[in-house]
PDB file of N, CA and C in Angstrom:
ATOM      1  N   UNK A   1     141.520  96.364  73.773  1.00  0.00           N
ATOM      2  CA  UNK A   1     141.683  95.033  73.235  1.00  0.00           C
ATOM      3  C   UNK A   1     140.748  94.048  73.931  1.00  0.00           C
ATOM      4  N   UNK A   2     140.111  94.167  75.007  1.00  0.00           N
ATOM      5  CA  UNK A   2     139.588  93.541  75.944  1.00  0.00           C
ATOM      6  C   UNK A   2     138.606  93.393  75.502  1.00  0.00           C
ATOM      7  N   UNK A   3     137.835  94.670  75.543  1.00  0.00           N
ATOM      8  CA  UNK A   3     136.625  94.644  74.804  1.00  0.00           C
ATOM      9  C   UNK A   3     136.311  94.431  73.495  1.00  0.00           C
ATOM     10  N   UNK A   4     137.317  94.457  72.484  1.00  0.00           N
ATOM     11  CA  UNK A   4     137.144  93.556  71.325  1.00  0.00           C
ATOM     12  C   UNK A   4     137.021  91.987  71.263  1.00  0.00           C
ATOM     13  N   UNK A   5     137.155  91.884  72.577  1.00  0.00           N
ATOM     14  CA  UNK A   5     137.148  89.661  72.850  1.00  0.00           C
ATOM     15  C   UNK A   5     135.635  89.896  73.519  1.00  0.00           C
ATOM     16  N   UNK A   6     135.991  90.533  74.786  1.00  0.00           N
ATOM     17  CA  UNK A   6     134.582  90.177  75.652  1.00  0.00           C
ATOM     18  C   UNK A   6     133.279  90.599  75.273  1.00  0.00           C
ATOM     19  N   UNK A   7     132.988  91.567  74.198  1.00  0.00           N
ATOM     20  CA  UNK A   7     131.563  91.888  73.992  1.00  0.00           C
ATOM     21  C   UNK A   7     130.735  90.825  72.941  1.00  0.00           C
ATOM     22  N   UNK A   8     131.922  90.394  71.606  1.00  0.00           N
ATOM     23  CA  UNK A   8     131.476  89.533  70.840  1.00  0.00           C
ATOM     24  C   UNK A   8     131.106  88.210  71.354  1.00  0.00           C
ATOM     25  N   UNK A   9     131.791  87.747  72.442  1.00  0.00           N
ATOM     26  CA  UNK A   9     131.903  86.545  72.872  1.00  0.00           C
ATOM     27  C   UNK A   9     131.144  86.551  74.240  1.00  0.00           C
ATOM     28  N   UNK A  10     130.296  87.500  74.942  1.00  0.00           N
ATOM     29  CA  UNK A  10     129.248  87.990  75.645  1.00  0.00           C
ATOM     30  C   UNK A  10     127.835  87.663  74.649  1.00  0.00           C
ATOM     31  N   UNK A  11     127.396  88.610  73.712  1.00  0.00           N
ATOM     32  CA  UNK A  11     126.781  88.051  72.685  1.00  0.00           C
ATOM     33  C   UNK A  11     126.334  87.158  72.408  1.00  0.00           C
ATOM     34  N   UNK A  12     127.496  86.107  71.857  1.00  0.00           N
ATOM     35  CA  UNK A  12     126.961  84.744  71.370  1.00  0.00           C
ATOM     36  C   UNK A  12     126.260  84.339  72.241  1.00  0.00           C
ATOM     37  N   UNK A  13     126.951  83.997  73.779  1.00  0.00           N
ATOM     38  CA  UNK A  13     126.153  83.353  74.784  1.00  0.00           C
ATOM     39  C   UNK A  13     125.566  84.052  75.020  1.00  0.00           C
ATOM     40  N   UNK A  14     125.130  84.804  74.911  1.00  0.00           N
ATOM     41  CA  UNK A  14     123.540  85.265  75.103  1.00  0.00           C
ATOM     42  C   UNK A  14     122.737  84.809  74.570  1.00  0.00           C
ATOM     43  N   UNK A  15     122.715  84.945  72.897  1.00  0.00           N
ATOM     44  CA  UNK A  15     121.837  84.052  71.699  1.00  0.00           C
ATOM     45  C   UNK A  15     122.268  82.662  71.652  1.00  0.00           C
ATOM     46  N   UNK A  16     123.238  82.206  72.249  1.00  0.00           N
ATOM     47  CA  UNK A  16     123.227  80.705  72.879  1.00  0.00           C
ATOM     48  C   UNK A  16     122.104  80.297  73.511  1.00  0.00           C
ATOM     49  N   UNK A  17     122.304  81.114  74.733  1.00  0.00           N
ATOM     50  CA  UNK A  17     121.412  80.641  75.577  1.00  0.00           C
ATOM     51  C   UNK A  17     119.859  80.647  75.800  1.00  0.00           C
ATOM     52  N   UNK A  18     119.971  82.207  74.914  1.00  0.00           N
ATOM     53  CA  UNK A  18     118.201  82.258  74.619  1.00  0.00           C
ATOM     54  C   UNK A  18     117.956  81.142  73.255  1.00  0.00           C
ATOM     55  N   UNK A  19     118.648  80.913  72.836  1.00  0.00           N
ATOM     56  CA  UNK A  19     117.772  79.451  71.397  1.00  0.00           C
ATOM     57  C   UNK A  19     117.766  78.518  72.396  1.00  0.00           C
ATOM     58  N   UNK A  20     118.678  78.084  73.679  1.00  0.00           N
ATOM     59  CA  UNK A  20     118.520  76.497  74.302  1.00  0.00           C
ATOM     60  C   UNK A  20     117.050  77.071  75.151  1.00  0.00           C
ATOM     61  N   UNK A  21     116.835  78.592  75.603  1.00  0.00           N
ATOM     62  CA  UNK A  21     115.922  78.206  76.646  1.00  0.00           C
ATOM     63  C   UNK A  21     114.565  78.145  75.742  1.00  0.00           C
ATOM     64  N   UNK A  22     114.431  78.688  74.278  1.00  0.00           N
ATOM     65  CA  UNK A  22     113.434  78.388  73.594  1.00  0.00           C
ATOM     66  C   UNK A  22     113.233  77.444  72.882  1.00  0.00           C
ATOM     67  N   UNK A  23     114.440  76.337  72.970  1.00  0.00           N
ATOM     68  CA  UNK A  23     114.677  75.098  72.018  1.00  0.00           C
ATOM     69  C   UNK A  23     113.813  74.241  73.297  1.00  0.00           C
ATOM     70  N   UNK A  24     113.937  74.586  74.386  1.00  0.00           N
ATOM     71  CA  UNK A  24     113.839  73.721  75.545  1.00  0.00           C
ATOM     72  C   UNK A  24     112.647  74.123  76.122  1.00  0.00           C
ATOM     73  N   UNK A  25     111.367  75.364  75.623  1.00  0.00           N
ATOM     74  CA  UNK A  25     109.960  75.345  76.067  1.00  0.00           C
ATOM     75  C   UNK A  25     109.889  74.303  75.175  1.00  0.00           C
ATOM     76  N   UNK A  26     110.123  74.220  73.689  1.00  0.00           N
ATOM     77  CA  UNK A  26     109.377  73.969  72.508  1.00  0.00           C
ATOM     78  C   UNK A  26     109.033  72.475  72.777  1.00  0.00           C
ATOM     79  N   UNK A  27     109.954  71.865  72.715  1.00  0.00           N
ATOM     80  CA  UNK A  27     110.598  70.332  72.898  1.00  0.00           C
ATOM     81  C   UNK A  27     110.000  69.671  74.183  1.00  0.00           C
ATOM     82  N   UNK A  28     108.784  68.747  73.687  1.00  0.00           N
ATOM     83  CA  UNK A  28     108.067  68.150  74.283  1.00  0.00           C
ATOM     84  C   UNK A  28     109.486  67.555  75.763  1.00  0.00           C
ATOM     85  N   UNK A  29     108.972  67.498  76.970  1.00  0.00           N
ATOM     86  CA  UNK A  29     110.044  66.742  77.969  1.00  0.00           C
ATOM     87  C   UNK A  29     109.369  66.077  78.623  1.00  0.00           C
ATOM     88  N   UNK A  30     109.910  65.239  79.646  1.00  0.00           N
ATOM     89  CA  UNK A  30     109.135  64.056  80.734  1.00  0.00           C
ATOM     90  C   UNK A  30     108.141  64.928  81.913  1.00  0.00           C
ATOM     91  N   UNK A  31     108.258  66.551  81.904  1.00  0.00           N
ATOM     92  CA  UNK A  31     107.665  66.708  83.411  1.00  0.00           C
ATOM     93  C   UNK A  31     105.945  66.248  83.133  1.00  0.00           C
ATOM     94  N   UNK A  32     105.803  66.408  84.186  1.00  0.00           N
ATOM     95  CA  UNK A  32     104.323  65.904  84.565  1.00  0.00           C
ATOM     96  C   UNK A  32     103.438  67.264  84.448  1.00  0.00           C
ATOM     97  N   UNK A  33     101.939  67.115  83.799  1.00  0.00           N
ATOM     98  CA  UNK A  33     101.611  68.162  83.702  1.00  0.00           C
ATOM     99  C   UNK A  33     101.484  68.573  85.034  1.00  0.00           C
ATOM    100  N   UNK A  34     100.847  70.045  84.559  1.00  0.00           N
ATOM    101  CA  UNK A  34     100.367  70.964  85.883  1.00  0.00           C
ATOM    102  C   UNK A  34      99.027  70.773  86.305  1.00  0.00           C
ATOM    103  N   UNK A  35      98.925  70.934  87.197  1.00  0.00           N
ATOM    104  CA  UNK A  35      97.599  70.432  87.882  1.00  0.00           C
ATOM    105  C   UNK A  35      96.867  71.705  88.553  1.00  0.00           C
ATOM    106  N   UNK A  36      96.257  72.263  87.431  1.00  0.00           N
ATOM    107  CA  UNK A  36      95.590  73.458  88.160  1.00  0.00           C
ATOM    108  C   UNK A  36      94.193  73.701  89.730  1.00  0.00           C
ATOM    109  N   UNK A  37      94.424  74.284  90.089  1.00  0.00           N
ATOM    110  CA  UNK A  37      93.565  73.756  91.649  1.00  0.00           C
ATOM    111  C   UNK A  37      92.912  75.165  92.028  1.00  0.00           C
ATOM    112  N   UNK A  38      91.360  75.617  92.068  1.00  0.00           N
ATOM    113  CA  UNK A  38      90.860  77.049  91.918  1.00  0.00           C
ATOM    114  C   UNK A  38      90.312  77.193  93.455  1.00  0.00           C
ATOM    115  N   UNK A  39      90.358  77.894  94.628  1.00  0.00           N
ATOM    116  CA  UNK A  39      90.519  77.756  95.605  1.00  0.00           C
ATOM    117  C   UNK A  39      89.340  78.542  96.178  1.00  0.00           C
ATOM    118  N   UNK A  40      88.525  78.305  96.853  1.00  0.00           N
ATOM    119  CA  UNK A  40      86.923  79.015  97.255  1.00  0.00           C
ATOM    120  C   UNK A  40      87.983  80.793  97.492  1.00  0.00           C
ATOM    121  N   UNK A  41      86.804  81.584  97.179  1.00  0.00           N
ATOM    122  CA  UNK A  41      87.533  83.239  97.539  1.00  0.00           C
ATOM    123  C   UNK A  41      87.218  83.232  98.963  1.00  0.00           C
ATOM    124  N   UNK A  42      87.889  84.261  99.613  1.00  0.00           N
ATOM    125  CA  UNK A  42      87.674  84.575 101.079  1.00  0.00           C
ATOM    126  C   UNK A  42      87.724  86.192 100.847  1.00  0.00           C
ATOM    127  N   UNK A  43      86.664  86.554 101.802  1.00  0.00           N
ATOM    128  CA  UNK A  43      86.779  87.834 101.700  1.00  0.00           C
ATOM    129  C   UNK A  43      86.850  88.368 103.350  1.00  0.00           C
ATOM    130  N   UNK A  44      87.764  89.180 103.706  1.00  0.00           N
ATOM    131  CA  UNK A  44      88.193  89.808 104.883  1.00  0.00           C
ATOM    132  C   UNK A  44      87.600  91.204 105.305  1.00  0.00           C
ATOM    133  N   UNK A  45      86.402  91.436 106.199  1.00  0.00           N
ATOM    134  CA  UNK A  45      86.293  92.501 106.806  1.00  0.00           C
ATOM    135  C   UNK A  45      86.348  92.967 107.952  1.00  0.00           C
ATOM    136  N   UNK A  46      87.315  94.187 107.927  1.00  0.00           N
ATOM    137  CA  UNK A  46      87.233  94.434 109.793  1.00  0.00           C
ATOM    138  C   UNK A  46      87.690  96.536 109.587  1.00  0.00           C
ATOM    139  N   UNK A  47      86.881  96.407 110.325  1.00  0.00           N
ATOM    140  CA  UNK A  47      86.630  97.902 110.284  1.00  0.00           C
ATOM    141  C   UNK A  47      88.005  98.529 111.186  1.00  0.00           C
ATOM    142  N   UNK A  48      88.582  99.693 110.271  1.00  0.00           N
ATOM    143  CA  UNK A  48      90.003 100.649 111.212  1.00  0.00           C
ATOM    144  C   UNK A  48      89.790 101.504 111.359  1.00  0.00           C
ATOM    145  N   UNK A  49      90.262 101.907 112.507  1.00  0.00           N
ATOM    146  CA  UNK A  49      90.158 103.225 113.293  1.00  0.00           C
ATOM    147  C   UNK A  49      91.450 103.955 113.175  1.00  0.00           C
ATOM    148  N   UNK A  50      90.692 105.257 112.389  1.00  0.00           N
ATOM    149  CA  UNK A  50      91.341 106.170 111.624  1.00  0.00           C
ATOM    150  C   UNK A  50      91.667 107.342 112.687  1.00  0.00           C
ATOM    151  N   UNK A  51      92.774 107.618 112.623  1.00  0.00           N
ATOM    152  CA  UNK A  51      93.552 108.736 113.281  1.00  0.00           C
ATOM    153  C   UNK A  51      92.727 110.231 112.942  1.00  0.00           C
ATOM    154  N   UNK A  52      92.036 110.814 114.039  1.00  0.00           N
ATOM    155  CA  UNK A  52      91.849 111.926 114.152  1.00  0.00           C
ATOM    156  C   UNK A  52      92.674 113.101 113.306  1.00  0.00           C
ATOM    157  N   UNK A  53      92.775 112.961 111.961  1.00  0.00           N
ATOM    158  CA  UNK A  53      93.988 113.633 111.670  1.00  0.00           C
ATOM    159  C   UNK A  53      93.060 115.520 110.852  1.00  0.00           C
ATOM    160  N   UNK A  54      93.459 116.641 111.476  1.00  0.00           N
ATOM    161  CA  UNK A  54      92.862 117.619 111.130  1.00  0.00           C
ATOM    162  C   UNK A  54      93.282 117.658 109.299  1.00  0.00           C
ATOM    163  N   UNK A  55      92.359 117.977 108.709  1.00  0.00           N
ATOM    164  CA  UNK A  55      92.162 118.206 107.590  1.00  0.00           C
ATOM    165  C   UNK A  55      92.384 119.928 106.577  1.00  0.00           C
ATOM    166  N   UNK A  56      91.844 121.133 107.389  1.00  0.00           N
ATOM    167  CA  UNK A  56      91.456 122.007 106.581  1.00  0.00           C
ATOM    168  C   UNK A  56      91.287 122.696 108.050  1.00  0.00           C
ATOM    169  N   UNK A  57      91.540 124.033 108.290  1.00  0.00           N
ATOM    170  CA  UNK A  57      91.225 125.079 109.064  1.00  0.00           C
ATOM    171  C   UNK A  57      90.606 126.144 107.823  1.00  0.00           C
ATOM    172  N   UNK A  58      89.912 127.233 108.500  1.00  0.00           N
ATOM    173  CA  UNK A  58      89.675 128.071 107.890  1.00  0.00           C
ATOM    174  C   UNK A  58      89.833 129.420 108.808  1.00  0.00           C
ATOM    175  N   UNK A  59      90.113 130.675 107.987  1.00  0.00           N
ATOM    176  CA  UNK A  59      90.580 132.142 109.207  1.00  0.00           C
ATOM    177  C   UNK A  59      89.265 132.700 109.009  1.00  0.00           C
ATOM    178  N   UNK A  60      88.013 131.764 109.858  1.00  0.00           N
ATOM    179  CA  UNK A  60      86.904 132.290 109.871  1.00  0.00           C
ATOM    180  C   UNK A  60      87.108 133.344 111.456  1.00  0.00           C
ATOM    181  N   UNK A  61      85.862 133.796 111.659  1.00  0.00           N
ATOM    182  CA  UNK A  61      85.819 134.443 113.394  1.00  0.00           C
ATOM    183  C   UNK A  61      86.434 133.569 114.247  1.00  0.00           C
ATOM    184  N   UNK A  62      85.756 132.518 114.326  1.00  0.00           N
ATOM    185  CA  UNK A  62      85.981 131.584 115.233  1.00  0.00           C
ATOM    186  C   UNK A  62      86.742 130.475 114.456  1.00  0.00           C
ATOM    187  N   UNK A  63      87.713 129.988 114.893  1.00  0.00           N
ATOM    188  CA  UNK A  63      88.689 128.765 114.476  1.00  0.00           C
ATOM    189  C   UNK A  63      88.276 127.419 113.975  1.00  0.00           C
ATOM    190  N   UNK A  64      87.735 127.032 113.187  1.00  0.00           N
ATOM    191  CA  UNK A  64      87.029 125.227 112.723  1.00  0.00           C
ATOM    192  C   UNK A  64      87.985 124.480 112.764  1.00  0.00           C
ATOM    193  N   UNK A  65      87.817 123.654 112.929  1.00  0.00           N
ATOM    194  CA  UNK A  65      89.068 122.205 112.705  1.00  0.00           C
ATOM    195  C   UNK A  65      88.128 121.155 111.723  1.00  0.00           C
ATOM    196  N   UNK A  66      88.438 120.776 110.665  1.00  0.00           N
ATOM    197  CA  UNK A  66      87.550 119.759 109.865  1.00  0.00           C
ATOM    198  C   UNK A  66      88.639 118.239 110.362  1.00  0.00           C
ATOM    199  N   UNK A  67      87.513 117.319 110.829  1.00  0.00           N
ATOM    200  CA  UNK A  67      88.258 116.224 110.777  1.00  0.00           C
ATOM    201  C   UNK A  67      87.465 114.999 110.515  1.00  0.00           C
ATOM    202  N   UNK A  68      88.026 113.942 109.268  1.00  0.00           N
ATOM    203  CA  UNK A  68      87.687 113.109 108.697  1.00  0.00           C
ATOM    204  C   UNK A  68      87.919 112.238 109.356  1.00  0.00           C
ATOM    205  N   UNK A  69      87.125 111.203 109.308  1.00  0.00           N
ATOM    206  CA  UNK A  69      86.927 109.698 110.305  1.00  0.00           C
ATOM    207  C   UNK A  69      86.328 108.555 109.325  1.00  0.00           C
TER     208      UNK A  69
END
């Protein structure tokens, strides 16, 4: 019985509320425009030091260690 009240009446206010929030872009209001402001780019370089981390062995004769830097 519950849910025969609360889903219909969930609903409406939903499509209530979405027509006020699209009644309310539409509809010219008092705010002040926006004032767009484009800001010089910055670009950041600084070189990281990468962990010795072994990559790839191979079961050659002798044992390799490949390591990327």
């Amino acid at each position: 019985m519950f849910d025969r009240l609360f889903l219909p009446a969930l609903t409406f206010t939903v499509l209530v509320a979405g027509l006020a929030a699209f009644s309310a872009e539409i509809v010219p209001g008092d705010r002040a425009p926006s004032q767009i402001v484009q800001l010089e780019r910055i670009v950041v370089r600084a070189p990281r030091a990468l962990p010795e981390t072994p990559v790839a062995q191979t079961d050659a004769e002798r044992p390799a260690t490949v390591v990327v830097r």
